[in-house]
Every structure is written in C-alpha cells, then in structure tokens.
Protein backbone atom coordinates (compact mmCIF):
# COMPACT_ATOMS: atom_id res chain seq x y z
CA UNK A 1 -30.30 -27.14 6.95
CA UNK A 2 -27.97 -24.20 7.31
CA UNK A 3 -24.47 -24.16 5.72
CA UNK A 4 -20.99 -23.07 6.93
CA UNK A 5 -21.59 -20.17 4.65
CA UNK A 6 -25.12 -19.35 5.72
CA UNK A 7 -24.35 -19.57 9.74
CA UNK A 8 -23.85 -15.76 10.24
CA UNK A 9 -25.30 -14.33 6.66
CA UNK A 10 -26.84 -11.22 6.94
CA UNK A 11 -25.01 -10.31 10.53
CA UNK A 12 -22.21 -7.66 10.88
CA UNK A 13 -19.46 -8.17 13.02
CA UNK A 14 -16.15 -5.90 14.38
CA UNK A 15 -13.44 -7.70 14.97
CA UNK A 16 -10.33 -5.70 17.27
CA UNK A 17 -6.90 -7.17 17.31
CA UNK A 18 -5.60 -7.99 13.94
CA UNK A 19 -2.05 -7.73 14.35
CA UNK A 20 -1.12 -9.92 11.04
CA UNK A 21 -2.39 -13.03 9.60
CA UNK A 22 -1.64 -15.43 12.14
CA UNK A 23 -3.19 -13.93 14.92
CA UNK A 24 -5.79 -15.02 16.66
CA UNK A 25 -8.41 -12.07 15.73
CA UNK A 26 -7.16 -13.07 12.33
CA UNK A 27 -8.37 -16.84 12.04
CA UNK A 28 -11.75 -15.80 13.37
CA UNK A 29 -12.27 -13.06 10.86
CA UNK A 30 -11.94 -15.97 8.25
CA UNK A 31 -14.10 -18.05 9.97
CA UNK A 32 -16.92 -14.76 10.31
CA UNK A 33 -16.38 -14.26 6.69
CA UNK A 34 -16.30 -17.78 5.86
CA UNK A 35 -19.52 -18.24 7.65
CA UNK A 36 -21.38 -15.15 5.93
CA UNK A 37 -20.73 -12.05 7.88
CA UNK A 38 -20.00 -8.37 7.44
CA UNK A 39 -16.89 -7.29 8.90
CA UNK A 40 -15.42 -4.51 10.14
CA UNK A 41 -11.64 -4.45 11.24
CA UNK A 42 -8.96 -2.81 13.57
CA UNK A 43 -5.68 -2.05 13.39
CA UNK A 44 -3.20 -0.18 15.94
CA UNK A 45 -1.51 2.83 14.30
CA UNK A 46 0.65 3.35 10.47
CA UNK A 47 3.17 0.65 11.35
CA UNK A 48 0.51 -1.98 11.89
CA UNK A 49 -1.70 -1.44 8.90
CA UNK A 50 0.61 -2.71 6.30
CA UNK A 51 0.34 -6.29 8.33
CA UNK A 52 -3.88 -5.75 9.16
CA UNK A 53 -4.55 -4.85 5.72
CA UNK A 54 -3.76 -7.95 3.92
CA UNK A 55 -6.12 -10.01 6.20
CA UNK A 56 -8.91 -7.10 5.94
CA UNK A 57 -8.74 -7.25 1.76
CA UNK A 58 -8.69 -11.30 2.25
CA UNK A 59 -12.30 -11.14 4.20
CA UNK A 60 -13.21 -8.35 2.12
CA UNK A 61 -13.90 -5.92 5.29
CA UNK A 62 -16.32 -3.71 4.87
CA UNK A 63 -14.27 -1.09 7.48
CA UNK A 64 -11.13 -1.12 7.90
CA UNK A 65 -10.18 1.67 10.86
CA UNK A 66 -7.76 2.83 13.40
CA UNK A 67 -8.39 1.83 16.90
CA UNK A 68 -5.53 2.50 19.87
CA UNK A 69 -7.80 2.30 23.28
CA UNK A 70 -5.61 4.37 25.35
CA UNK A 71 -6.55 7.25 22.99
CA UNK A 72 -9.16 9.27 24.31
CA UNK A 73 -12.12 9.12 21.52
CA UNK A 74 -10.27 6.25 19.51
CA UNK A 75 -13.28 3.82 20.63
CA UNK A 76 -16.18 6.12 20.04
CA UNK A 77 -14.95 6.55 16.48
CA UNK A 78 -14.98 3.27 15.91
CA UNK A 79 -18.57 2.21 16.75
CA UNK A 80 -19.28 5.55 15.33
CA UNK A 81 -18.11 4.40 12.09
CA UNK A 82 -19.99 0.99 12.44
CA UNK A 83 -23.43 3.11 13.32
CA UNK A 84 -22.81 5.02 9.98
CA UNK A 85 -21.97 1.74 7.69
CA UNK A 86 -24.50 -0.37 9.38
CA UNK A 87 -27.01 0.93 12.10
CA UNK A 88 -26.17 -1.93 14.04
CA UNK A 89 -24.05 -4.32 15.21
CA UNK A 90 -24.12 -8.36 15.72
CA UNK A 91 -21.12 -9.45 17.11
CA UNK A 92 -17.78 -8.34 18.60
CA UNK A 93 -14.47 -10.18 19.14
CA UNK A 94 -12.30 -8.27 21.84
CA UNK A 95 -8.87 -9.59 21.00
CA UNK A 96 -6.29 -7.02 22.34
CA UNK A 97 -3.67 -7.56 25.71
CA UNK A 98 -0.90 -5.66 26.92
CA UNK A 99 1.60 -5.17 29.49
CA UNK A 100 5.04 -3.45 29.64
CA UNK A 101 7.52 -6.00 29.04
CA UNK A 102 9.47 -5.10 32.11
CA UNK A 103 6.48 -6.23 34.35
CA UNK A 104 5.58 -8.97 32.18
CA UNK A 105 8.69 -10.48 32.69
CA UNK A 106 9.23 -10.33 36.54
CA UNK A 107 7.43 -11.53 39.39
CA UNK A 108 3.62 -10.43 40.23
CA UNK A 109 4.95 -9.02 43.49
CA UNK A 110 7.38 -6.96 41.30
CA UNK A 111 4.79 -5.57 39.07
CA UNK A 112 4.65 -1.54 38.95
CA UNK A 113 1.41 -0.06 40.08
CA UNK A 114 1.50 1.97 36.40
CA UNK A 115 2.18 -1.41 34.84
CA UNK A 116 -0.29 -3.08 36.44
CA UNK A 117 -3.13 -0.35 35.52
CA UNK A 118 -2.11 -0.39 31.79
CA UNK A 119 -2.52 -3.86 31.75
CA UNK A 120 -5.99 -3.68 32.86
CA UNK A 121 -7.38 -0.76 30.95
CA UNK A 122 -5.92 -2.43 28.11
CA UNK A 123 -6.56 -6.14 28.55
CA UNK A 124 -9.75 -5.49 30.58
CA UNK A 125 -11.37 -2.07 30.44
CA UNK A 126 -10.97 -1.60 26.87
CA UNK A 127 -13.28 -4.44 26.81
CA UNK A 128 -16.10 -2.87 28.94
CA UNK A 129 -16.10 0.45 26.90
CA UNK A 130 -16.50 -2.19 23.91
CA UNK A 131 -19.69 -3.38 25.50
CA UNK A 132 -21.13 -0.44 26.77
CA UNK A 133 -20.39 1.04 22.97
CA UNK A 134 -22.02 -1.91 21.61
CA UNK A 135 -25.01 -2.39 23.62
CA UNK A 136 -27.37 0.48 21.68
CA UNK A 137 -26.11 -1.01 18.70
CA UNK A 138 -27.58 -4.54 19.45
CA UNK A 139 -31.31 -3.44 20.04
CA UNK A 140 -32.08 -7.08 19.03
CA UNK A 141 -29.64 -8.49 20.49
CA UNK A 142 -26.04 -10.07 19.86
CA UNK A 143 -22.56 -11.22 21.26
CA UNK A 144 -19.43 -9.94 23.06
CA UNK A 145 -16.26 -11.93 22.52
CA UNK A 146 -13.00 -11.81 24.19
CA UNK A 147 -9.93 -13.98 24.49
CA UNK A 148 -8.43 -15.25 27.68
CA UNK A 149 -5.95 -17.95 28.64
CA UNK A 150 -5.79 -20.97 30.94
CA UNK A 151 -3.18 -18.64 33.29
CA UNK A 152 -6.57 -17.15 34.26
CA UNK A 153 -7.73 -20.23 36.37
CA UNK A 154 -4.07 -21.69 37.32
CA UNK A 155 -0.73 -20.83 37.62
CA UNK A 156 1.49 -21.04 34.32
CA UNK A 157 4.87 -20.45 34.33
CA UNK A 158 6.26 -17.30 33.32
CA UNK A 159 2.70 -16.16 32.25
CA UNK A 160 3.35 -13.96 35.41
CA UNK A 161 1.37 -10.46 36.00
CA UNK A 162 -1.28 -11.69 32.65
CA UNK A 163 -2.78 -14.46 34.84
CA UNK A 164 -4.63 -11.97 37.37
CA UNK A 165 -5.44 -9.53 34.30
CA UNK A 166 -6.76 -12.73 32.44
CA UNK A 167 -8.53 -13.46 35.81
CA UNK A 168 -10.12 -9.84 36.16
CA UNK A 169 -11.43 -10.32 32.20
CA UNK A 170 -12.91 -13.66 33.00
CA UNK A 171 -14.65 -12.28 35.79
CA UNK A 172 -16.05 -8.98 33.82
CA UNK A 173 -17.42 -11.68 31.09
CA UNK A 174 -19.32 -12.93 34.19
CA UNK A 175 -20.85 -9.62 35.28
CA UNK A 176 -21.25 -8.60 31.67
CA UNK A 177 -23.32 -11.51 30.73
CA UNK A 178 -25.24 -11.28 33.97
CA UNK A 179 -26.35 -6.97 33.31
CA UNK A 180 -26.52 -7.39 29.59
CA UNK A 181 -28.65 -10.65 29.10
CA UNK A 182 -32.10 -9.12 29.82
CA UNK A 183 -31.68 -7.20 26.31
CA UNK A 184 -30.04 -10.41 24.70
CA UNK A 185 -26.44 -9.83 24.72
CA UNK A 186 -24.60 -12.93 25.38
CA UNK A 187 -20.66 -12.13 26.39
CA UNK A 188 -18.18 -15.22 26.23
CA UNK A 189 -14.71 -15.37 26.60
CA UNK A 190 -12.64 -17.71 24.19
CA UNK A 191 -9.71 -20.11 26.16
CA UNK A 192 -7.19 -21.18 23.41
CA UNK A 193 -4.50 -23.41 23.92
CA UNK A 194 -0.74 -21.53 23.34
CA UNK A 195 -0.84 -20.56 19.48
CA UNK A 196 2.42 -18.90 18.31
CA UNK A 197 1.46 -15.69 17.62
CA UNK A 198 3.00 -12.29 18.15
CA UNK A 199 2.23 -11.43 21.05
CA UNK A 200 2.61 -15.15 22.75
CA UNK A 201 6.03 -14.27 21.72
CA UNK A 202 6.85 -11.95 24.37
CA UNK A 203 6.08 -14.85 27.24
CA UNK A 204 8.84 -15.86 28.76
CA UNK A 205 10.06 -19.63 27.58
CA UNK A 206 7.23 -20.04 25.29
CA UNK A 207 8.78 -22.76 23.51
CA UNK A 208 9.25 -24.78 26.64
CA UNK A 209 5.08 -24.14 27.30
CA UNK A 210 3.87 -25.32 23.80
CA UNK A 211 5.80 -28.50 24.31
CA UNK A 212 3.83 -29.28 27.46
CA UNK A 213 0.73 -28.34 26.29
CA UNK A 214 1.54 -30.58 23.18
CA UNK A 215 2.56 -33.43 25.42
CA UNK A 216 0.17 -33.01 28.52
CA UNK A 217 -3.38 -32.41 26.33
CA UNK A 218 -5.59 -35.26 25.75
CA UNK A 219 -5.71 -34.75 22.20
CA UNK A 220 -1.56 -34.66 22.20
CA UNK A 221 -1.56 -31.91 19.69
CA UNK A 222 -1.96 -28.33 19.76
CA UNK A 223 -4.86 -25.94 18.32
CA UNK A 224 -4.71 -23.78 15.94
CA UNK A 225 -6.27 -20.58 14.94
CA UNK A 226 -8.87 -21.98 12.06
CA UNK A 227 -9.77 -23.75 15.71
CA UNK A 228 -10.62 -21.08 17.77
CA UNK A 229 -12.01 -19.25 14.61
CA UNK A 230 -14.73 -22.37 14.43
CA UNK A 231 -15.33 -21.76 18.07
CA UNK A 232 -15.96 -18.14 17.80
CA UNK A 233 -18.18 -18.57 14.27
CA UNK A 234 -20.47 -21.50 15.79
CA UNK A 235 -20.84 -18.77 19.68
CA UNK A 236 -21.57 -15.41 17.78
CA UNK A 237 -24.14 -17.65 15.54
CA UNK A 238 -27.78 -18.12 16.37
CA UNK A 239 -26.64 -22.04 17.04
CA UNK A 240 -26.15 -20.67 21.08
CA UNK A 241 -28.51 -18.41 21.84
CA UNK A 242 -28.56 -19.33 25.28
CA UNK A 243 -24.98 -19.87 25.96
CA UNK A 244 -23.36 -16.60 27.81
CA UNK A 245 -21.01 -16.14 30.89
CA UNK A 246 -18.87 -19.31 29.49
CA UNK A 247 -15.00 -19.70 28.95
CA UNK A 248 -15.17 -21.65 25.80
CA UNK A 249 -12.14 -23.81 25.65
CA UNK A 250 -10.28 -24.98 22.73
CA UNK A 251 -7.30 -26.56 24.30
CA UNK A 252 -7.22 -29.89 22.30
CA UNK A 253 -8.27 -30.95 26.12
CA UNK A 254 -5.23 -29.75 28.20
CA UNK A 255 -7.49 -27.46 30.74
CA UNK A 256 -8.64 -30.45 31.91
CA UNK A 257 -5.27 -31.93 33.05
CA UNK A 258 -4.19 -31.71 36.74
C-alpha cells in the first residue's frame, strides 16, 4: 500500500504563487513535499523573495526562481530552468490572480477595459502559457492545477470584477482538459472556501464573508490550507488518473448551499 510520503515520489512539480507561508500555493507545496515530490518554486520580484524563501528552504525546493508573467520571457525562463534541472515535468499548480484595486473594488459595470485585460492575462492567460510551456515537458503525461473561487459559479458580494475572471479560468480548465487529454494531461481547477490569505485581503468586507461561509457550510467550519494542499497532493497523484476538467471543491460543504 502506498504512503503519504510515497504518493508523488519520484515526480517533479512547479509550484507559482508563493507569496508567504500562509498562502495557498504555500500549503500545497508542503503537502507535494510531504507526499514525495521535487519542487520547484516562484516568487514575484526582490521584495517578495525574503517571504517565498522561507517556505522554498522548508520543502527543500530544488529551484527557487523569479517569475512576473507580464514580463515578456519571464515564463519561458522558468520552464527553461525546469527542462535544465529535470527534463521533465509532472505537475503544475497555477496559483497567481490580480486586478487593480480600483476595479476590484467597484462595480463590474465600472471596471476599466485596461483593468479588465490585466486581470485576465494575469488570472487567466498566464495560465494557458503555463500549459502550453508544460505540455512538451509531460511526454508521459501529468497535471495542470489552478485555483478558482465559488464567485466563479454565483454571485458573492464584493468579489466584484474576479467572479467573471474566475468564470473565464474555469472555463479554460474545461477546454484545456478537453485539447490536452489525448497526450494525458489532466487540468483541474481547485475551489477553496475563503482562507485569509494576502491577497483575500484586498476583497472588500472579507471578514463579513468568512463568517457566512463559517455559519452557512455544512461542516460549520472553515478550510484551511493543509486542506486544499491534501486536495491538490491526492489530484496531481496517480490516485486520479482519470479525473480532469473538474472544480475540486474544498469548501467544508458551503458550495452546496442555496
């Protein structure tokens, strides 16, 4: 029988979107690493390291590199890196969102068109160059990963112009999974109930929405980020080979409310 620390032994994984030690990317790095894996990491620019590095040295990361997506060769350096270290690649968790807090913070119909495309080629796009990057690097096979939110599917207060972007990324895991599956790649998106981290802080009455979510889920508690690492660990495994296209939820329930 496999063990926790067998489930992804011998595999190499890139995680993007480390921001510090509670983020999300964060608690499924430890879970990779707890689970066997390689790892290489991300982190923004100089003012970011000192907060990525701690978590990179704490799942011994193999890589740890620069990675801003809106900088013209950023990406390719990456994976080129990865090619070098490894030859190949396993897995890849897409953790990264942004949008100008002046059009995160007002209305959809408010949002700037230049707002609005940032948010996509940085919540979205960024995730497509991931997988076409990654697909000659998974000549056996492997699996995309990227994080969305419940705002996706319904309206959430104050989540405001991230609910279509979430929607748009949800969508391109569809199509991805659907182009990519003939050569094995599965592509998932991750769902995780709200999880104070940095950049949940920037939502608008976030306090108010993790006391709902608390109240309203089935489980009545909220998830943490050890949770959504499990969820990631147990979809980039060889446990689901044939699950790809799916929002994997891990909500403590609350998706399922009305």
């Amino acid at each position: 029988m496999t063990t926790a620390l067998e489930l992804l032994s011998g595999k190499v994984g890139l995680v993007v979107g480390v921001a510090n030690d509670q983020s999300i990317a964060a608690g499924c790095a430890r879970a990779f690493r707890a689970a066997g894996a390689e790892l290489a990491l991300t982190f923004l620019n100089d003012k970011a390291k000192p907060h990525v590095a701690p978590v990179a040295a704490a799942v011994d990361a193999r890589l740890l590199l620069p990675l801003d997506v809106e900088t013209d060769g950023s990406l390719e350096g990456v994976f080129g890196a990865v090619k070098e270290k490894w030859g190949r690649l396993d897995f890849l968790l897409h953790s990264i969102a942004f949008c100008p807090k002046e059009d995160l913070h007002g209305r959809v119909s408010d949002c700037s068109r230049p707002g609005f495309a940032r948010a996509m080629d940085v919540s979205v796009h960024s995730f497509i160059r991931m997988a076409r990057l990654a697909e000659p690097l998974m000549p056996n096979g492997g699996c995309l990963l990227t994080v969305s939110y419940y705002g996706a599917e319904k309206v959430v207060d104050h989540y405001n112009i991230m609910g279509p972007v979430k929607s748009a990324l949800e969508g391109t895991v569809r199509y991805l999974a659907a182009e990519l599956g003939p050569k094995g790649i599965r592509v998932n998106a991750l769902s995780p109930g709200p999880l104070k981290t940095r950049a949940a802080s920037g939502i608008d009455h976030f306090d108010a929405l993790i006391d709902e979510a608390r109240a309203r889920a089935p489980e009545r508690r909220l998830v943490s980020i050890a949770d959504v690492g499990a969820m990631a660990a147990g979809l980039v495994s060889d446990y689901a080979p044939n699950v790809t296209g799916n929002i994997a939820y891990v909500d403590a329930g609350y998706h399922v409310m009305s």
